[in-house]
N, C-alpha and C. Protein backbone atom coordinates (compact mmCIF):
# COMPACT_ATOMS: atom_id res chain seq x y z
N UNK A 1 28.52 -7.59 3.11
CA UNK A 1 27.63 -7.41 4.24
C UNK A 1 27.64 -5.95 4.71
N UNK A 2 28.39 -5.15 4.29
CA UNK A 2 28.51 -3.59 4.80
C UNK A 2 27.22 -2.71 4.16
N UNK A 3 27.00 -3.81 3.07
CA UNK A 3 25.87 -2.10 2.67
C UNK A 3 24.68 -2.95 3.06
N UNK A 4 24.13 -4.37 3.39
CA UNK A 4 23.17 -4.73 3.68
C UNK A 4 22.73 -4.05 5.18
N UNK A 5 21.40 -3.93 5.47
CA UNK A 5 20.45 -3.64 6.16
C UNK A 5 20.93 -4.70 7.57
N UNK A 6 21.32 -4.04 8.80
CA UNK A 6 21.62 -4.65 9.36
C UNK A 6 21.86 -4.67 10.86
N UNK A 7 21.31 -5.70 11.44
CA UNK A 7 21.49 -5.21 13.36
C UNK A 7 22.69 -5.48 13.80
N UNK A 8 23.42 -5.38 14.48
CA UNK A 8 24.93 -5.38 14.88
C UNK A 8 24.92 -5.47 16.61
N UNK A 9 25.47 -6.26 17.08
CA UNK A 9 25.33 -6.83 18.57
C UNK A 9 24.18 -7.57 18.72
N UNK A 10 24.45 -8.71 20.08
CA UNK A 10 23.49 -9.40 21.00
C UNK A 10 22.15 -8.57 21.09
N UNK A 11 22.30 -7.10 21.49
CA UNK A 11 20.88 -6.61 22.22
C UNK A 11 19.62 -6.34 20.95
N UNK A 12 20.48 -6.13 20.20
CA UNK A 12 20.03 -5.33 18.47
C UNK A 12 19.44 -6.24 17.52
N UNK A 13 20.35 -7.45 17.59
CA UNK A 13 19.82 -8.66 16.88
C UNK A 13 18.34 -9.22 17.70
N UNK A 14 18.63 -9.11 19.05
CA UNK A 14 17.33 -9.59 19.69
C UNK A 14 16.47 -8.99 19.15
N UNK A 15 16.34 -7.69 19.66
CA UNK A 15 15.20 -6.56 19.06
C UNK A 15 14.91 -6.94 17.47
N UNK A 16 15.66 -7.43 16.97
CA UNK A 16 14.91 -7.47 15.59
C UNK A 16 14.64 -8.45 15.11
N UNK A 17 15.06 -9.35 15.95
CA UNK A 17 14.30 -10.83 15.56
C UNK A 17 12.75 -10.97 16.28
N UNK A 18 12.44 -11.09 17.50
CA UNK A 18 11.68 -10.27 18.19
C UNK A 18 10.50 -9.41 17.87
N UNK A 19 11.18 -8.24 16.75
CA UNK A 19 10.12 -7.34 15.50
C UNK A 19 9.91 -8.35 14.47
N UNK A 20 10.70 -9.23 14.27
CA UNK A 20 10.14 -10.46 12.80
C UNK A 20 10.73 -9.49 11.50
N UNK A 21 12.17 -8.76 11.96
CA UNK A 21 12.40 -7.89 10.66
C UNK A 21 13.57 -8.78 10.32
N UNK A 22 14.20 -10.06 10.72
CA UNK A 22 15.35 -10.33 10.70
C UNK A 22 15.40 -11.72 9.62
N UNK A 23 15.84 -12.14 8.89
CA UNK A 23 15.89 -13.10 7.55
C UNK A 23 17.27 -14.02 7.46
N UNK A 24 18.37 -13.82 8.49
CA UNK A 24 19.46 -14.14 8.81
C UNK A 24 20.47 -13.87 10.08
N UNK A 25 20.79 -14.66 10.57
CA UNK A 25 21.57 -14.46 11.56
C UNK A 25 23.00 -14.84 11.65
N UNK A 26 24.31 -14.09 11.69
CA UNK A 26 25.46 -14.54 12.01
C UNK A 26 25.63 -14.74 13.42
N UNK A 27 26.60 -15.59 14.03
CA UNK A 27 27.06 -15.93 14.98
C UNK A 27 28.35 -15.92 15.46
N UNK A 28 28.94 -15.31 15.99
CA UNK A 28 30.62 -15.61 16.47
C UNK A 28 30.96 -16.98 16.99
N UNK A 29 31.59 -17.57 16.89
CA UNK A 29 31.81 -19.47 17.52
C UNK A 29 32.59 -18.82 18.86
N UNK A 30 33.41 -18.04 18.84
CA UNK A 30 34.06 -17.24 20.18
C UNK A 30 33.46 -16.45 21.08
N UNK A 31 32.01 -16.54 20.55
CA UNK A 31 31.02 -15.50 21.81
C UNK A 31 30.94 -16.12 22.75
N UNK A 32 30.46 -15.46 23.95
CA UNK A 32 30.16 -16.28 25.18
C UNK A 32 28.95 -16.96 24.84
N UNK A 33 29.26 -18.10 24.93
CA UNK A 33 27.37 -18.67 25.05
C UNK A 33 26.26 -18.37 25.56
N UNK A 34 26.89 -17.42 26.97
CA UNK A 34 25.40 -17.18 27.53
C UNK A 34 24.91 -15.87 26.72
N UNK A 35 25.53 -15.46 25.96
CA UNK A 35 25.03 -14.50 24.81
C UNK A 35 24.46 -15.21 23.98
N UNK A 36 24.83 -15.81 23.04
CA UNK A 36 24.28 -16.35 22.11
C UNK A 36 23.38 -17.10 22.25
N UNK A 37 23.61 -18.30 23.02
CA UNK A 37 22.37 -19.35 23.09
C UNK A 37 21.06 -18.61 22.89
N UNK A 38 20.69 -17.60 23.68
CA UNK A 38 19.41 -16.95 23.54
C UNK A 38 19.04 -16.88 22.27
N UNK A 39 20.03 -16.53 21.39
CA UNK A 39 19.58 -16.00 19.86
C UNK A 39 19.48 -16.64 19.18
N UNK A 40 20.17 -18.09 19.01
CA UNK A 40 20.19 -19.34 18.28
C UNK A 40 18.71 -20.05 18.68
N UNK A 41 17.93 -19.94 20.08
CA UNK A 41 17.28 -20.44 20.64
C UNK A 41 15.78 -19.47 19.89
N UNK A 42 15.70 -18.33 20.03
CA UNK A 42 14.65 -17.57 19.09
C UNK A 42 15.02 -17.85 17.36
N UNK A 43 15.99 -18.17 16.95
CA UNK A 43 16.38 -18.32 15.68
C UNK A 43 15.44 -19.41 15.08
N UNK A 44 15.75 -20.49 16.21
CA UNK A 44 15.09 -21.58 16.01
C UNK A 44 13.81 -21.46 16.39
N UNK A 45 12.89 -20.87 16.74
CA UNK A 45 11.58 -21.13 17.35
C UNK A 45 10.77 -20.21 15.79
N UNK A 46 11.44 -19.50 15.51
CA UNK A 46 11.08 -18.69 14.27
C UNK A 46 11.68 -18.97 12.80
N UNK A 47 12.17 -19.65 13.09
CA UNK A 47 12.51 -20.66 11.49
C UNK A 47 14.31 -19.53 10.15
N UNK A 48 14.52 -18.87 11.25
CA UNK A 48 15.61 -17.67 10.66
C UNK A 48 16.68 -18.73 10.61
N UNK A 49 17.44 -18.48 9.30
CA UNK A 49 18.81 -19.39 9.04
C UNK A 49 19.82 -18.82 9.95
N UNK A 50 20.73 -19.25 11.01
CA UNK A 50 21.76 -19.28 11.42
C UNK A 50 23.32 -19.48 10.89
N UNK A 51 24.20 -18.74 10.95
CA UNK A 51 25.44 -19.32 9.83
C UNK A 51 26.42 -18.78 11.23
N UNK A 52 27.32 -19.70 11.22
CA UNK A 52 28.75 -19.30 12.45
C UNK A 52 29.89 -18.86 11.73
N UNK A 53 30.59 -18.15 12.25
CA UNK A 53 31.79 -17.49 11.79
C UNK A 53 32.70 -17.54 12.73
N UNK A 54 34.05 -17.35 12.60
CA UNK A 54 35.19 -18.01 13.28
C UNK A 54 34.90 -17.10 14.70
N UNK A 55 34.96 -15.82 14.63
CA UNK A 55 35.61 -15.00 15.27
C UNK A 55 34.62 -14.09 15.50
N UNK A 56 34.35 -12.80 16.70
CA UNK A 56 33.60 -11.59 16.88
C UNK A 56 34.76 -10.76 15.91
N UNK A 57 35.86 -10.74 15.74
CA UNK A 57 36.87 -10.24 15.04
C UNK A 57 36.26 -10.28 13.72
N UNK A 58 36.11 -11.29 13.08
CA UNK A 58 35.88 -11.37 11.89
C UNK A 58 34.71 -10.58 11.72
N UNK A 59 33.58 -10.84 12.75
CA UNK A 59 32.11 -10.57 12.02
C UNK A 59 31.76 -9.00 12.14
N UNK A 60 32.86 -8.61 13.00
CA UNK A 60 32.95 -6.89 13.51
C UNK A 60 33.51 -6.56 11.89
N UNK A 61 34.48 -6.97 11.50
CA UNK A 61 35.52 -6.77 10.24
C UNK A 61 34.34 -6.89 9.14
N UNK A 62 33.58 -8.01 8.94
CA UNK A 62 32.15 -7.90 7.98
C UNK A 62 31.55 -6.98 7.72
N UNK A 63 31.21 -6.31 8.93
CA UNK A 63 29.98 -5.41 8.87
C UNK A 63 30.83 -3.91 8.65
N UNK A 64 32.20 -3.91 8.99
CA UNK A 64 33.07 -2.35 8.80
C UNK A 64 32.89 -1.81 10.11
N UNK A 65 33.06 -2.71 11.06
CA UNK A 65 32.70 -1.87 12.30
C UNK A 65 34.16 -2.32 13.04
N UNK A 66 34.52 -1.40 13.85
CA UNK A 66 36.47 -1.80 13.80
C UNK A 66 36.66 -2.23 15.51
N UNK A 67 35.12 -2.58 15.98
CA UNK A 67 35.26 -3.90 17.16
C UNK A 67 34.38 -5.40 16.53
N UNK A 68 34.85 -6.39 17.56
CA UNK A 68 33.79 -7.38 17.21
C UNK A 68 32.51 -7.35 17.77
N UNK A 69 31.92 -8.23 17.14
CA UNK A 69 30.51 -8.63 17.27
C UNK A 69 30.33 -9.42 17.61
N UNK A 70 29.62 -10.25 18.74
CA UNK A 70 28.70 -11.67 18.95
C UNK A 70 27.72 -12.14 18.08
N UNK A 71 27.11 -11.15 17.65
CA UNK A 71 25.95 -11.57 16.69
C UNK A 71 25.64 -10.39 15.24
N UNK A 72 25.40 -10.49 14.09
CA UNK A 72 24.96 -9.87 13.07
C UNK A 72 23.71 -10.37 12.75
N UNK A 73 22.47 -9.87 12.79
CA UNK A 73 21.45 -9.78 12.02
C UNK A 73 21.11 -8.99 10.37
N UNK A 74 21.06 -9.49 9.38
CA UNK A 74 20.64 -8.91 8.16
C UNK A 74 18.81 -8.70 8.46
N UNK A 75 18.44 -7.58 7.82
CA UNK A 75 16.95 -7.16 8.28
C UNK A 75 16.90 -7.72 6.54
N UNK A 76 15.07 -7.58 6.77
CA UNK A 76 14.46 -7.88 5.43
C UNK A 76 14.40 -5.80 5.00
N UNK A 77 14.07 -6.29 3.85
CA UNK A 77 14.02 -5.06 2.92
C UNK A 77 12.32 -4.49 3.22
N UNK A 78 12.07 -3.42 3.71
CA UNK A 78 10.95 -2.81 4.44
C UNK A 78 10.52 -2.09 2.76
């Protein structure tokens, strides 16, 4: 997931789901909900696959970024 094309945080993932550039969404199971729900909730209204991961630890550690994350978006290839 480090060299894929990619939004990183709640605000970023919005914005690019939002633009219709987004083809996947990770999720932290340890985020606050009132973060996430929003994004699971556009995920679903726009048909984007959702996948959960244990931890913001982990999904920060995914992307090579050395905090966690609530949310990872992969973009489509422009």
């Amino acid at each position: 997931m480090q060299h894929a094309q990619k939004a990183v945080g709640s605000r970023q993932v919005k914005k690019a789901i939002v633009k219709g550039s987004v083809w996947k969404v990770f999720i932290a199971e340890d985020a606050e909900r009132h973060v996430t729900r929003p994004l699971i909730e556009l995920c679903k209204e726009r048909d984007i696959e959702v996948q959960f991961v244990d931890s913001m630890e982990q999904l920060g550690k995914a992307c090579g970024i050395s905090v966690g994350s609530a949310a990872v978006a992969l973009l489509k290839e422009e």
